[in-house]
N, C-alpha and C. Protein backbone atom coordinates (compact mmCIF):
# COMPACT_ATOMS: atom_id res chain seq x y z
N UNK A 1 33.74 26.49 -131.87
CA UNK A 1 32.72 27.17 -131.11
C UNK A 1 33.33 27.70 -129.81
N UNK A 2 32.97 29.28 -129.32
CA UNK A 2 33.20 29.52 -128.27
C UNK A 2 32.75 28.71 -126.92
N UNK A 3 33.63 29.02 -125.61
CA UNK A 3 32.90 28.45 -124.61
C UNK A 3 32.05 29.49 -124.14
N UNK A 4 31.02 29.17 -123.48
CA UNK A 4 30.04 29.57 -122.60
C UNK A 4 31.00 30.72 -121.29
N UNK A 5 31.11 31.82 -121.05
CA UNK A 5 31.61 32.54 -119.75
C UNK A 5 30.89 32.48 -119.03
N UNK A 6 31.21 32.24 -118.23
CA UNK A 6 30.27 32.55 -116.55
C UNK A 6 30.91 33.80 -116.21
N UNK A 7 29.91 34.81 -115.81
CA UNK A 7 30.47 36.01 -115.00
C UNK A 7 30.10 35.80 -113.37
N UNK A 8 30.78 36.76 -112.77
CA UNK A 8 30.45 36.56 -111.43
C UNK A 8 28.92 36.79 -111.45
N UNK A 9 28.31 37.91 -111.87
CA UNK A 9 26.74 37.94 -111.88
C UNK A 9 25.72 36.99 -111.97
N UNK A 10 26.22 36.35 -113.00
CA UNK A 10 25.74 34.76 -113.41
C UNK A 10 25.55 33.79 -112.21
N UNK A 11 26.86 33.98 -111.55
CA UNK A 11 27.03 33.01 -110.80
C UNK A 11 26.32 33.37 -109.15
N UNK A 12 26.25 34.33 -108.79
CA UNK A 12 25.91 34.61 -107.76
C UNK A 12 24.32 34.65 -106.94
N UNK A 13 23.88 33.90 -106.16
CA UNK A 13 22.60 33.51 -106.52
C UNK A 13 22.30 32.41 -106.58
N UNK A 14 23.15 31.45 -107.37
CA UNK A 14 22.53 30.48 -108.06
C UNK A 14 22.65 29.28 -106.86
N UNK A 15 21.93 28.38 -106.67
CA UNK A 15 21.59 27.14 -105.59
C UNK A 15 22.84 26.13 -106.36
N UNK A 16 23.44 25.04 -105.26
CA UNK A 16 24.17 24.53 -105.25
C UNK A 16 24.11 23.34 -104.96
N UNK A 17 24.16 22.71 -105.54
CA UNK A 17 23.49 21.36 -105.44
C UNK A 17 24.77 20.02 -105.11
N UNK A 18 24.85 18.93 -105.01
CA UNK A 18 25.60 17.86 -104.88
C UNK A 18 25.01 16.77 -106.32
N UNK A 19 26.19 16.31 -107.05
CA UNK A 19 25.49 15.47 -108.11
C UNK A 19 24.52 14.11 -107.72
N UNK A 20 24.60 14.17 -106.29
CA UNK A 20 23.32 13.40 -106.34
C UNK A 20 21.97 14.09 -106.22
N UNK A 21 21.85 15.42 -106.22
CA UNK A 21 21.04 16.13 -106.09
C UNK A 21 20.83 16.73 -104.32
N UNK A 22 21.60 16.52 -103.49
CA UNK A 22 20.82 17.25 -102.42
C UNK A 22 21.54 18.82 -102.28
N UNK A 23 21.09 19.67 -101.78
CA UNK A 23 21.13 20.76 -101.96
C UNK A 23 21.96 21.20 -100.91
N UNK A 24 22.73 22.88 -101.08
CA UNK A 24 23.81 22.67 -99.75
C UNK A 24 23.56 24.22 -99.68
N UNK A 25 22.94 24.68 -100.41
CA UNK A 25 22.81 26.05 -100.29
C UNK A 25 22.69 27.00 -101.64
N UNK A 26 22.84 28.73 -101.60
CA UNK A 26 22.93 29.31 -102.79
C UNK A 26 24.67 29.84 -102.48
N UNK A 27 24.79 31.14 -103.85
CA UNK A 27 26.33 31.45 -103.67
C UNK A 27 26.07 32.62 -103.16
N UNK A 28 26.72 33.36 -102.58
CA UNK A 28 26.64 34.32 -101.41
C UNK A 28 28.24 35.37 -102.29
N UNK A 29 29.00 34.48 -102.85
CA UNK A 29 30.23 35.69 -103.04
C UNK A 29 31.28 34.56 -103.64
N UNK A 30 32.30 34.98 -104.62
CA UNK A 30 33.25 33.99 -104.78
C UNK A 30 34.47 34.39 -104.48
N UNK A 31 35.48 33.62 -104.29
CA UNK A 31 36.99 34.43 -103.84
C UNK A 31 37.85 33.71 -104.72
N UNK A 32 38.88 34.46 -104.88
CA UNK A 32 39.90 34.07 -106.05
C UNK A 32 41.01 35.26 -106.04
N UNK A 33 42.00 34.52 -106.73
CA UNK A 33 43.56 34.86 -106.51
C UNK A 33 43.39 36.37 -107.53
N UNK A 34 43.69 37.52 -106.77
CA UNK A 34 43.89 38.96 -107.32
C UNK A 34 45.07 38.48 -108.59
N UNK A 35 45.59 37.91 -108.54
CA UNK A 35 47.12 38.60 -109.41
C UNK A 35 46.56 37.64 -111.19
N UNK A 36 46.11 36.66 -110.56
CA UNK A 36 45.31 35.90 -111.70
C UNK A 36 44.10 35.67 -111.93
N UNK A 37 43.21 36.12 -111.50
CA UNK A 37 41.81 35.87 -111.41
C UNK A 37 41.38 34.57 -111.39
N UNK A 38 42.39 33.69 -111.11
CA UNK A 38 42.17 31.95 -110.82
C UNK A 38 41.48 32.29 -109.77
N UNK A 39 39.89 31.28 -110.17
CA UNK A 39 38.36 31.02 -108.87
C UNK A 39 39.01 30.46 -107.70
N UNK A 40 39.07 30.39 -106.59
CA UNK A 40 39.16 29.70 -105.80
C UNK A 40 38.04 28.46 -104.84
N UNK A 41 36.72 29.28 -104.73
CA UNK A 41 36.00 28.75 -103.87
C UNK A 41 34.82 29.84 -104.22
N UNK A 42 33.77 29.11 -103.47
CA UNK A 42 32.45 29.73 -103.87
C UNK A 42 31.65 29.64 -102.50
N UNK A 43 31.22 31.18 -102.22
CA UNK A 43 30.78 31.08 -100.32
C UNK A 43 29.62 30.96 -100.54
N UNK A 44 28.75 30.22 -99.73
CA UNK A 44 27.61 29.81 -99.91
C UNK A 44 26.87 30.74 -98.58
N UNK A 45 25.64 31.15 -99.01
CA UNK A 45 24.72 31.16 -98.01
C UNK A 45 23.65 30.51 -97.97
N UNK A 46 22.86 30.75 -96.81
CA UNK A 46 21.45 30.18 -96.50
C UNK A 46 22.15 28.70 -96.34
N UNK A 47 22.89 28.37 -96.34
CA UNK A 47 23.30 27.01 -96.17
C UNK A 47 22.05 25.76 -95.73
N UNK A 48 22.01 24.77 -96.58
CA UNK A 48 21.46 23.63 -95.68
C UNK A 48 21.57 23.13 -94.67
N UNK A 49 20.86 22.36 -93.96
CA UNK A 49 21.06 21.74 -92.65
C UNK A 49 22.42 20.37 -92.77
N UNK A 50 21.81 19.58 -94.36
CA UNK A 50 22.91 19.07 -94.83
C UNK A 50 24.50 19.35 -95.17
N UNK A 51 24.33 20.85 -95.27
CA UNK A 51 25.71 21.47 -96.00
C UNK A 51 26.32 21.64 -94.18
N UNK A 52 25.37 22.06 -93.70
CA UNK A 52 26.32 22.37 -92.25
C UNK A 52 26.74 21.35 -91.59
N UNK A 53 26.00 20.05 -91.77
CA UNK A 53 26.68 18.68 -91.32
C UNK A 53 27.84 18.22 -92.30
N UNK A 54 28.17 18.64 -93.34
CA UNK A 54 29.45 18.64 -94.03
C UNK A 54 30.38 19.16 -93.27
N UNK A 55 32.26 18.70 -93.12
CA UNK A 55 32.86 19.68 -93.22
C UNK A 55 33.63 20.55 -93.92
N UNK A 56 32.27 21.67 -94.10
CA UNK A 56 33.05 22.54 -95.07
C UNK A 56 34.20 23.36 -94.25
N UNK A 57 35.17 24.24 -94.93
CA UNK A 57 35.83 25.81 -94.15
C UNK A 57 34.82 26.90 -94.56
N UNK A 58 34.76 27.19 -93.60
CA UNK A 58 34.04 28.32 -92.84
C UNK A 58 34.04 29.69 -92.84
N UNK A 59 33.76 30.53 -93.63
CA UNK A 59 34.19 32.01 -92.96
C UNK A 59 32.94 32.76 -92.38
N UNK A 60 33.38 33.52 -91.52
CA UNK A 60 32.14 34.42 -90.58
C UNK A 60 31.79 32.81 -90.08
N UNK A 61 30.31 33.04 -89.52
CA UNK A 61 29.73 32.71 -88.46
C UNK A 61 28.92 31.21 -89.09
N UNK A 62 28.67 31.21 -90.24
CA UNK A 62 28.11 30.25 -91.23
C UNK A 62 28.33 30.29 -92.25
N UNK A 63 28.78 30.76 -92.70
CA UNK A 63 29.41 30.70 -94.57
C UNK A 63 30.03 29.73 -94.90
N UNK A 64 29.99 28.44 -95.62
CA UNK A 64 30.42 27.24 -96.04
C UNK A 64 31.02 27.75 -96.95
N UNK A 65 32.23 26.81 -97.60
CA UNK A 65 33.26 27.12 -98.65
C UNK A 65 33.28 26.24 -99.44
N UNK A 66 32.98 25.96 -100.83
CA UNK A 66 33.05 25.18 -101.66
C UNK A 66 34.27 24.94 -102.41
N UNK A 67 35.22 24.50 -102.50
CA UNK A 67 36.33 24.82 -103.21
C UNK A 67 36.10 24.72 -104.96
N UNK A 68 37.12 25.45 -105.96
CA UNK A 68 36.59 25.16 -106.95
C UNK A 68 37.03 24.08 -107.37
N UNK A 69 37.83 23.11 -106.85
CA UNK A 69 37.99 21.75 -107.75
C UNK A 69 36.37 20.77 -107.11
N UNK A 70 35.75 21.19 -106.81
CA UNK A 70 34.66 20.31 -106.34
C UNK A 70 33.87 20.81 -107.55
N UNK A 71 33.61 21.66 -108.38
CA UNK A 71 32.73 21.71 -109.22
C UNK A 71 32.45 20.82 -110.26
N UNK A 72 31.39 20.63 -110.53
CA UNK A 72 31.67 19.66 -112.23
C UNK A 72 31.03 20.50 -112.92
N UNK A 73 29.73 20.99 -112.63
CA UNK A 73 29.00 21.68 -114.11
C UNK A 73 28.13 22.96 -113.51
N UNK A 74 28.10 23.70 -114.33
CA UNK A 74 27.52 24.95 -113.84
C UNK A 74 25.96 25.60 -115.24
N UNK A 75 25.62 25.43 -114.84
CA UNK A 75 23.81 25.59 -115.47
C UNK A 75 23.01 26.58 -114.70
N UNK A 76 21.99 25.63 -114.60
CA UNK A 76 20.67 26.42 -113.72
C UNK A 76 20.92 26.33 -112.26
N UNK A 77 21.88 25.03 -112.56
CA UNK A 77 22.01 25.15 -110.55
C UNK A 77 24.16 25.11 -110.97
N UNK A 78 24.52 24.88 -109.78
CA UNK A 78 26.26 24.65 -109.49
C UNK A 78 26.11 23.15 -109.25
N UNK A 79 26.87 22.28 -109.82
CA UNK A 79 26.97 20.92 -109.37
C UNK A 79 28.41 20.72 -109.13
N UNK A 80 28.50 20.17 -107.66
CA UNK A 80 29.45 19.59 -106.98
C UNK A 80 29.78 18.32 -106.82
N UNK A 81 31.00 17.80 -106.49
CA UNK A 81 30.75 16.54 -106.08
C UNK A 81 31.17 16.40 -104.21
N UNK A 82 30.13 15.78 -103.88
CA UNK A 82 30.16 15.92 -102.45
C UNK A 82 31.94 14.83 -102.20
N UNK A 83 32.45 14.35 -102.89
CA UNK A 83 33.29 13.67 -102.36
C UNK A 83 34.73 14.64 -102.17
N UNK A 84 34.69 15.51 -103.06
CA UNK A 84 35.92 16.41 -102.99
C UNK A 84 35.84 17.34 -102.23
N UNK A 85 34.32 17.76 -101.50
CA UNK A 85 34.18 18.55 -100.17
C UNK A 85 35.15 17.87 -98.80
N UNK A 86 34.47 16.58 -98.49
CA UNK A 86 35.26 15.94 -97.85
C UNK A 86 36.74 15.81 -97.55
């Protein structure tokens, strides 16, 4: 069986959650390596009050950075694990 693709469209939008469920924001834009299209990170907006007491890296003025080894599963929401933010 094929896997499931995520396109950027898919992905953009979608709320971001922590696997214990608290929420850190939606995705705002993703960045990744031109020469390979390896994901790098996923910019979040609207950020939580929680996500901003994280320390995430930052771009612009509030944009939190999720890296992509923090992901575990991607569905209806993005699930992270808050420990690999850290």
């Amino acid at each position: 069986m094929q896997a499931e693709k995520n396109t950027y469209g898919s992905l953009v939008g979608k709320m971001v959650v922590t696997k214990e469920g608290k929420r850190l924001g939606f995705v705002r834009d993703i960045t990744f390596e031109t020469a390979t299209g390896e994901l790098i990170s996923l910019v979040l907006k609207d950020s939580t009050s929680y996500a901003n007491n994280l320390n995430l890296e930052r771009v612009g003025s509030n944009d939190g950075l999720i890296p992509y080894n923090a992901i575990i599963a991607i569905g209806d929401f993005i699930i992270v694990s808050e420990e690999d933010l850290i």
